[in-house]
Protein backbone atom coordinates (compact mmCIF):
# COMPACT_ATOMS: atom_id res chain seq x y z
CA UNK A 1 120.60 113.44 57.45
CA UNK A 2 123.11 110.64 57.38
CA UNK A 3 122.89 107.09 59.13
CA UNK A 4 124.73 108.00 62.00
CA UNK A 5 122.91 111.51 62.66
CA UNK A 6 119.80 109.56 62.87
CA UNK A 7 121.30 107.10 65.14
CA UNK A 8 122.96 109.61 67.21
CA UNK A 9 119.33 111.22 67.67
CA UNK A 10 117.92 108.30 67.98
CA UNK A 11 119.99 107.10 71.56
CA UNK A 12 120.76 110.85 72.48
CA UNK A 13 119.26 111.10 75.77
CA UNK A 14 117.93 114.28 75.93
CA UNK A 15 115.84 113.22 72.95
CA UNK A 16 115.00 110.36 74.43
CA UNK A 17 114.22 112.21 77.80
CA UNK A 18 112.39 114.96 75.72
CA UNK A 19 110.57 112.06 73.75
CA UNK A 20 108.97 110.08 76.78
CA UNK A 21 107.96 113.52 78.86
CA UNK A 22 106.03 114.86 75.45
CA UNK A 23 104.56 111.25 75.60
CA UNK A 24 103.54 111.43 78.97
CA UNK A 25 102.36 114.74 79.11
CA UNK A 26 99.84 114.24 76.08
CA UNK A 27 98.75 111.15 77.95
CA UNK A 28 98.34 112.72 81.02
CA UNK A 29 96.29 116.06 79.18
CA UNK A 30 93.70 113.16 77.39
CA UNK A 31 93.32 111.82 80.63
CA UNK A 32 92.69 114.84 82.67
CA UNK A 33 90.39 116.16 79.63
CA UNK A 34 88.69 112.75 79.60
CA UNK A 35 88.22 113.02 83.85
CA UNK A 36 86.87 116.68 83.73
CA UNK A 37 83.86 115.13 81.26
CA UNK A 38 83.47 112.46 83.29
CA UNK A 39 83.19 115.21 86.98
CA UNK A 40 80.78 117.22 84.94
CA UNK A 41 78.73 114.62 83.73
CA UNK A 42 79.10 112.91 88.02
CA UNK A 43 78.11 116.54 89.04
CA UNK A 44 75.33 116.31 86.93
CA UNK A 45 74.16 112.89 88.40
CA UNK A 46 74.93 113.94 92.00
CA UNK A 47 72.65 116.52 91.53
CA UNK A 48 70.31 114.58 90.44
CA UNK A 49 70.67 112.32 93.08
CA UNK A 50 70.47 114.88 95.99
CA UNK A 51 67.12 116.13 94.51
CA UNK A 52 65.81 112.61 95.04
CA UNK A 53 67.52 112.33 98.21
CA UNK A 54 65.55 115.54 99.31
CA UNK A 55 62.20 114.25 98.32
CA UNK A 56 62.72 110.46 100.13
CA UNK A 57 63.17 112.96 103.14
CA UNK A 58 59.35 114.23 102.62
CA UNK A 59 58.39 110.58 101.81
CA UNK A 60 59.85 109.66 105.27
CA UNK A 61 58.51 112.49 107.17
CA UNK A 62 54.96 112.17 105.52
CA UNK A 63 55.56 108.70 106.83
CA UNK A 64 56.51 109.46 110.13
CA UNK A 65 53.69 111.94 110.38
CA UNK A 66 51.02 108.93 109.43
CA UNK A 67 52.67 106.18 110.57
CA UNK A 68 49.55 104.43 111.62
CA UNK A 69 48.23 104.75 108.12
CA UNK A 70 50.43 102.17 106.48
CA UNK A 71 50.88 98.75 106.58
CA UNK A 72 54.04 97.62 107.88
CA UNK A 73 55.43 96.07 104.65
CA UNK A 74 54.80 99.70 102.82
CA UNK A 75 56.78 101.39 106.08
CA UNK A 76 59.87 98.63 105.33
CA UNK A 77 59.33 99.25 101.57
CA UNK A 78 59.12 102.66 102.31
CA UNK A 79 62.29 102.78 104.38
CA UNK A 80 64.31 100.68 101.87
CA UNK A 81 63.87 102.97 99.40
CA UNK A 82 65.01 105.26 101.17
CA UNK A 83 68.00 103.99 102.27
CA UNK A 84 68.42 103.06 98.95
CA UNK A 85 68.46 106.98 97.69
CA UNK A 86 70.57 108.13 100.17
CA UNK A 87 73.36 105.42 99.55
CA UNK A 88 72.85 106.17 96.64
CA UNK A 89 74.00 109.94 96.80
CA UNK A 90 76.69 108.77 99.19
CA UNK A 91 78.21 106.55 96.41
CA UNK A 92 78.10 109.27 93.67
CA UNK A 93 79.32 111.58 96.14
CA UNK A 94 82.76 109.10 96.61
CA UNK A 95 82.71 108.52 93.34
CA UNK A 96 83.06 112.56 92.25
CA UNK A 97 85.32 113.25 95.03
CA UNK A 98 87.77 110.64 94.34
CA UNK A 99 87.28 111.78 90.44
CA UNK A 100 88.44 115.21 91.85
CA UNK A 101 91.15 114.32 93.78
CA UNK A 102 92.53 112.78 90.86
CA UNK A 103 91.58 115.86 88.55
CA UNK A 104 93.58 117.64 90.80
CA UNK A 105 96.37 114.75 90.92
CA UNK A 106 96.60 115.42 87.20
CA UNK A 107 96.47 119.35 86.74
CA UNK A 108 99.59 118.76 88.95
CA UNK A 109 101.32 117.07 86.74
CA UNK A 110 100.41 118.60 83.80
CA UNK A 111 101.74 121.88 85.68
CA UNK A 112 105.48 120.00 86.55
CA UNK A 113 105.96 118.17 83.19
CA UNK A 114 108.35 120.28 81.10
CA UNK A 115 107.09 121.02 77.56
């Protein structure tokens, strides 16, 4: 290939075109591989999260059930706990939704980029 073949190739635009979308579609493919790890491992820790969500819901109805058993700093302790668990699941929760909406955001490009 001669100097000016490569240099034709080089500023032709659909090569250039072709060039950048091949760029940005591998970019976008890592990145949508690298978010679907990252929703399975959230899933994961969501469900995790929900399980101790579930049993701070016992805690708080053994507590409620006995109320007059505890002092009141191991009700408040008590309570913040479980506050603290169930924000807890409502920031993972946020987290993996958003994480799926841009999953999705992604797949969609994936599906309009031109190979």
């Amino acid at each position: 290939m001669s100097a000016i073949q490569a240099a034709d190739e080089i500023f032709d635009p659909f090569v250039l075109v072709h060039q950048s979308v091949s760029g940005r579609l591998e970019q976008v493919e890592s990145e949508l591989e690298a978010t679907e790890q990252k929703a399975r491992d959230l899933e994961a820790s969501l469900e995790d999260a929900r399980e101790r969500a579930e049993e701070s819901r016992v805690v708080e109805k053994h507590l409620l059930n006995n109320i007059r058993q505890f002092a009141p700093a191991e009700v408040q302790s008590t309570y913040g706990n479980i506050l603290e668990t169930q924000l807890g699941v409502e920031r993972a929760q946020f987290n993996y939704d958003a994480l799926v909406a841009r999953r999705g955001d992604l797949k969609d490009e994936v599906q309009f980029l031109p190979e």
